[in-house]
Protein backbone atom coordinates (compact mmCIF):
# COMPACT_ATOMS: atom_id res chain seq x y z
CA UNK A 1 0.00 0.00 0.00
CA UNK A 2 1.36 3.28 -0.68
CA UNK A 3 2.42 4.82 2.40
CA UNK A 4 1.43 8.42 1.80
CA UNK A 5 -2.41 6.88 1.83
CA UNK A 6 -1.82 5.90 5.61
CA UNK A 7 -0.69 9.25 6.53
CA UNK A 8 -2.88 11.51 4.85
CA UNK A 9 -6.60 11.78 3.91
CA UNK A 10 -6.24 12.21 -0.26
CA UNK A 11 -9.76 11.04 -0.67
CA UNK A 12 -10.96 14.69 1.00
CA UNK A 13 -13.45 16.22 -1.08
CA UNK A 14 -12.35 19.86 0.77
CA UNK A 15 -9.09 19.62 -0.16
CA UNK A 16 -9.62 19.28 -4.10
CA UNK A 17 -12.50 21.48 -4.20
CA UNK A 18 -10.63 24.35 -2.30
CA UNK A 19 -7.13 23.98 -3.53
CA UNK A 20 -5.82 26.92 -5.20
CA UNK A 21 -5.85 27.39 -9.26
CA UNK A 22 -3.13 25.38 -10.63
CA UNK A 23 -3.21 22.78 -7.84
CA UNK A 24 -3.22 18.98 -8.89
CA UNK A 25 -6.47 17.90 -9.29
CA UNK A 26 -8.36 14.45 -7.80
CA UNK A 27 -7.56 12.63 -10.88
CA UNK A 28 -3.86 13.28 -10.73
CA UNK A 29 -3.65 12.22 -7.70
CA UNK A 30 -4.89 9.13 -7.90
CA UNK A 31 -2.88 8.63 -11.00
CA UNK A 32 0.11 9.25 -8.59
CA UNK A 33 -0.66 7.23 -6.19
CA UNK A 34 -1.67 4.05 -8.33
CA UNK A 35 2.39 4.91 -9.10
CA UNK A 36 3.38 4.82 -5.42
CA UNK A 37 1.10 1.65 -4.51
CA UNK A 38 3.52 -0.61 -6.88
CA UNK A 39 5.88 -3.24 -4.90
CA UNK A 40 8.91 -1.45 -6.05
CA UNK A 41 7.76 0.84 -3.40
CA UNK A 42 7.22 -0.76 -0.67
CA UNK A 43 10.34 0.04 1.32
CA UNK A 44 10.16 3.67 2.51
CA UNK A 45 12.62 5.76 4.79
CA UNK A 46 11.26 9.28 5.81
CA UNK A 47 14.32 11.77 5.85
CA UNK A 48 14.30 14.97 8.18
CA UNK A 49 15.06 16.72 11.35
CA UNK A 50 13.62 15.28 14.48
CA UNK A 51 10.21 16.35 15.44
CA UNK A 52 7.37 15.07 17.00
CA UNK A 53 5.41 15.62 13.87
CA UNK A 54 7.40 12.93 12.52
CA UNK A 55 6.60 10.50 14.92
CA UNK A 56 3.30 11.48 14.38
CA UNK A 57 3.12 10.80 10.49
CA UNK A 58 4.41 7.07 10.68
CA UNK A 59 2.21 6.92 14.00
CA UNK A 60 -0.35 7.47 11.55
CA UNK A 61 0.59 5.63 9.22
CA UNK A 62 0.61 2.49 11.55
CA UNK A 63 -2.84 3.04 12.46
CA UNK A 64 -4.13 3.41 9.08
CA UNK A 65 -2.54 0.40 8.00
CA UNK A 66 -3.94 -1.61 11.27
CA UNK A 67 -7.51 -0.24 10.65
CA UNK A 68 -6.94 -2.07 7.23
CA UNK A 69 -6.50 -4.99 9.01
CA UNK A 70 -2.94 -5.71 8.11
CA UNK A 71 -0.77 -6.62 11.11
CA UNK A 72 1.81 -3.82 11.80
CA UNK A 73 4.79 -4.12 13.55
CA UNK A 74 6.20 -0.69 15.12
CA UNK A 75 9.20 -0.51 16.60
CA UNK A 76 11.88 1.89 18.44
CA UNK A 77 14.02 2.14 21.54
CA UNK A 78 11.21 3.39 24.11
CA UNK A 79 7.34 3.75 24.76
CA UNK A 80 6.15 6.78 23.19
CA UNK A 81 5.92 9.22 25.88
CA UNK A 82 2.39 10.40 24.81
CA UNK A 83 0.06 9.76 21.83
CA UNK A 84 1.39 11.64 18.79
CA UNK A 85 -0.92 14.29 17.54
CA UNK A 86 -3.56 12.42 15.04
CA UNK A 87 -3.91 13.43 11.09
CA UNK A 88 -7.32 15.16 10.80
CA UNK A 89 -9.66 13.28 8.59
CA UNK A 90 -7.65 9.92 8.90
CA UNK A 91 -8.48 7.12 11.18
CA UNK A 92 -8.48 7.17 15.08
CA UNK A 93 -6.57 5.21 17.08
CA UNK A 94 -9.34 3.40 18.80
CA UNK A 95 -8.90 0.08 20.75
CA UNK A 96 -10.57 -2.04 18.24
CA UNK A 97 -7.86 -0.92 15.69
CA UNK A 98 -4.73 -1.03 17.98
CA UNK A 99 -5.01 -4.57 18.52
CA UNK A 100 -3.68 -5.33 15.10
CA UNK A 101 -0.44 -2.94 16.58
CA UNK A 102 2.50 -4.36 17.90
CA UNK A 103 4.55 -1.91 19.58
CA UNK A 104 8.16 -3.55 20.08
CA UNK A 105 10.64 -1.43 22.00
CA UNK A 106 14.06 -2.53 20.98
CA UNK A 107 17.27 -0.31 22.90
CA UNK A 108 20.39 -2.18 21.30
CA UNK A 109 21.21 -2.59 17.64
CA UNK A 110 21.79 -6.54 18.72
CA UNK A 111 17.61 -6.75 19.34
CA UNK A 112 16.95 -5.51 16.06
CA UNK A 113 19.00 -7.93 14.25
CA UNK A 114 17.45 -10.51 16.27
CA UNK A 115 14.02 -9.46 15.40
CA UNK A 116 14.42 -8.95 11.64
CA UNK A 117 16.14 -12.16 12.03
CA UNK A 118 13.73 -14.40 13.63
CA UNK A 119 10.93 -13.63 11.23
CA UNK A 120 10.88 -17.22 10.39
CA UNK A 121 10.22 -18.23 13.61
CA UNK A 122 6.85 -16.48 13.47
CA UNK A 123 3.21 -18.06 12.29
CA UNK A 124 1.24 -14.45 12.37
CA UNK A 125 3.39 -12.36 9.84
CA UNK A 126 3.43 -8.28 9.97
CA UNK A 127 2.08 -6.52 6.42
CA UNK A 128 4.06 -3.40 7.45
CA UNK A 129 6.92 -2.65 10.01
CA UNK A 130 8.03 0.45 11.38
CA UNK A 131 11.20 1.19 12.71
CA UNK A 132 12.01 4.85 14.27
CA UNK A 133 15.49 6.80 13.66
CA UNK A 134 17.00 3.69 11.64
CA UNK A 135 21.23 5.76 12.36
CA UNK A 136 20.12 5.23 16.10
CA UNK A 137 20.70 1.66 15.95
CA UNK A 138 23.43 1.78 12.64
CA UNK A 139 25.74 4.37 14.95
CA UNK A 140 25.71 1.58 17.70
CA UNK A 141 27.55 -0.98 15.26
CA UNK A 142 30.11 1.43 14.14
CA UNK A 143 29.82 5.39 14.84
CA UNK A 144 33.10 5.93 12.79
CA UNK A 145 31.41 3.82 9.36
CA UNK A 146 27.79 4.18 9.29
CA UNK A 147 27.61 3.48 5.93
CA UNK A 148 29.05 0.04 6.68
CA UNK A 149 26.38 -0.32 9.80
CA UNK A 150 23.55 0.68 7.63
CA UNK A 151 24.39 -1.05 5.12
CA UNK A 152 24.50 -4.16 7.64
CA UNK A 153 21.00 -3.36 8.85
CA UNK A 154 19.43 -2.69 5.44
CA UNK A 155 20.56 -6.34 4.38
CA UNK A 156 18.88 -7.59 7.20
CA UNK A 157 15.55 -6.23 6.99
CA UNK A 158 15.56 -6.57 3.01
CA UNK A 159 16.39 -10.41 3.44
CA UNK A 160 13.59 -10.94 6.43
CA UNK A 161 11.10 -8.94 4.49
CA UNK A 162 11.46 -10.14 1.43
CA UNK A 163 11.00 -14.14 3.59
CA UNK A 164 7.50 -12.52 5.36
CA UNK A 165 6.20 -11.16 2.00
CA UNK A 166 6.95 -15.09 0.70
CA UNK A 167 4.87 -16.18 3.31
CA UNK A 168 1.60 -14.05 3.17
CA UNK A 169 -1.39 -13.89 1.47
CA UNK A 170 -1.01 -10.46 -0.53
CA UNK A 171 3.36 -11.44 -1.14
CA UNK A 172 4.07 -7.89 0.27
CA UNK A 173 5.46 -6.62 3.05
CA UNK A 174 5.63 -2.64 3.71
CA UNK A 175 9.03 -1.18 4.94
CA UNK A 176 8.76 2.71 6.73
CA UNK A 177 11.85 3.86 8.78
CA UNK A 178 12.50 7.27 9.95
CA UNK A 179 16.01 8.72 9.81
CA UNK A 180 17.74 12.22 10.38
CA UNK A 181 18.64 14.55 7.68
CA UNK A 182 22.33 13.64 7.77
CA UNK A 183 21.11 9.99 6.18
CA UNK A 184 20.99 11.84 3.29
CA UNK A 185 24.38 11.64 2.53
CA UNK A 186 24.38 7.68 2.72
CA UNK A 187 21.62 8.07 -0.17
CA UNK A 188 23.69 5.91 -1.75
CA UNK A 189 23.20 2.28 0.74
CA UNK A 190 19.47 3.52 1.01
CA UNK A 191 19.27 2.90 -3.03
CA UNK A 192 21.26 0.17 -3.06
CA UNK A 193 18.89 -1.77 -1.28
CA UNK A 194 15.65 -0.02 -3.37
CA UNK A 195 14.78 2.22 -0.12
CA UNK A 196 13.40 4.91 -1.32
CA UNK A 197 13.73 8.46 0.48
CA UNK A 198 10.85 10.68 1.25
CA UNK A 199 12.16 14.00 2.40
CA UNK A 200 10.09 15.87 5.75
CA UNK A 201 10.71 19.29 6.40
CA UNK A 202 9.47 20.51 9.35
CA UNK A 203 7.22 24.61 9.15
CA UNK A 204 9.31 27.63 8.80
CA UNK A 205 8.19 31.28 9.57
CA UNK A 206 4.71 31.60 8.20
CA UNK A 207 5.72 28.14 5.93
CA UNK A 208 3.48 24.52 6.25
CA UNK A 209 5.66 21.53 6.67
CA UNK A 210 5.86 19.51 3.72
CA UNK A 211 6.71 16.13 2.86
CA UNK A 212 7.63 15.11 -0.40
CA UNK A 213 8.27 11.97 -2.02
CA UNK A 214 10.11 10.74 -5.85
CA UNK A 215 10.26 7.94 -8.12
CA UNK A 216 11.18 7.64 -11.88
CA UNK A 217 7.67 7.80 -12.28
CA UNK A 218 6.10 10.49 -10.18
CA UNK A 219 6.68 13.15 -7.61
CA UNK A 220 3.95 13.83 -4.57
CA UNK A 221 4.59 17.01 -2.31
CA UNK A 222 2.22 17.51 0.45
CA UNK A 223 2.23 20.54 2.39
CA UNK A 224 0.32 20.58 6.16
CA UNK A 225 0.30 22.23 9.42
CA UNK A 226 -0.81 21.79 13.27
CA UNK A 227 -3.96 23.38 13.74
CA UNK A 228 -5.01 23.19 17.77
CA UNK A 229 -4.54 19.32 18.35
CA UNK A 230 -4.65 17.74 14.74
CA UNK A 231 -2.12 18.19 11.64
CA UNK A 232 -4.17 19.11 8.72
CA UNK A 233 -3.30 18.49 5.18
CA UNK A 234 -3.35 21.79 3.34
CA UNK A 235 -2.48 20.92 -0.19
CA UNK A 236 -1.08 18.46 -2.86
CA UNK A 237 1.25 18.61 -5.66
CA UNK A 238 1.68 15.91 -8.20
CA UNK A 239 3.71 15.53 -11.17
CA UNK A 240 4.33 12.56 -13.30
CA UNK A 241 8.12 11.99 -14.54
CA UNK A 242 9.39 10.19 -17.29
CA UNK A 243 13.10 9.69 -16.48
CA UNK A 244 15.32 7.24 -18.40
């Protein structure tokens, strides 16, 4: 499933019908996201500074995908302190839906590894995992060569994934890290394993944040803000690419 669909409510009649003149229309982005729903992208790292609106889009996104019914595994190195502010016009995160959550708090790199690496030694497979500030755990293998640690680490979960999507119903398995801006100069091991990077930029003065997201076939830029206790989604941009 295309992971911008668990974050953000594209279905919203308001937003298309009050988007400004020049803004991509329903159709496009559907066209877009028929693009983004393909296997090839099913492994997704979001790239940015660390803010709690972060947490709160792959929150998001792990409740969307539970409400689906798909089993979701969410992991990082501690509870969430408090519940992440909710996506207006997207799912809640009611009881009923949380039971298809598994929140897995995993402190050392080692615990990881021996997750991703046990997957066969599970009988109720997750559809999507999420794993919080992916360097956090690379930097405790090697500090000095991260791109050798997350290179390590991106093996792993591309191997264990690949064994779960083998193994269930739909053959898919969606991939949705979280890593600091300075990932972006190991680019290169994120591509090498067919992650591909969605870049979150958190609001300026008098600017939405935006997250935006590229493949050879499209490009999707969404642009939203924290009203009161919800992040609303204020507008779209879609463009379809033809790179060779």
């Amino acid at each position: 499933m295309a992971f911008l669909k668990l974050i953000f409510p594209f279905a919203s009649q308001y937003l298309v019908e009050n988007s400004p003149a020049g803004e991509t229309t329903k159709a496009n982005i559907s066209q877009a996201l028929e693009v983004l729903d393909l296997p090839a992208n099913d492994k997704v790292v979001i790239v940015g500074p660390d803010r709690v609106e972060k947490t709160s889009l792959v929150f998001q996104a792990a409740v969307s995908s539970a409400a689906s019914g798909i089993k979701t595994a969410y992991i990082c190195t501690h509870p969430l302190r408090r519940l992440p502010t909710s996506i207006h016009g997207m799912v809640a995160p009611e009881p009923s839906v949380m039971k298809n959550v598994d929140f897995i708090y995993l402190e050392e790199a080692s615990e990881l590894i021996g997750w991703f690496a046990g997957a066969h030694t599970r009988t109720n497979f997750p559809g999507c995992i999420i794993v919080e500030d992916i360097l956090t755990y690379a930097s405790q293998l090697c500090d000095r060569n991260l791109e050798r640690s997350l290179a390590k680490l991106c093996a792993i979960i591309t191997d264990s994934v690949a064994w779960i999507a083998s193994h269930t119903e739909l053959k898919r398995c969606n991939v949705l890290l979280t890593a600091p801006s300075r990932i972006a100069s190991l680019s290169n091991v994120l591509s090498l394993f067919h992650f591909t990077i969605a870049t979150y930029e958190g609001p300026g003065k008098g600017m939405d944040s935006l997250l935006s997201y590229e493949t050879d076939q499209c490009s999707v830029t969404v642009r939203f803000c924290r009203k009161k206790d919800v992040i609303c989604m204020t507008s779209v941009h879609t463009s379809m690419l033809n790179k060779s």
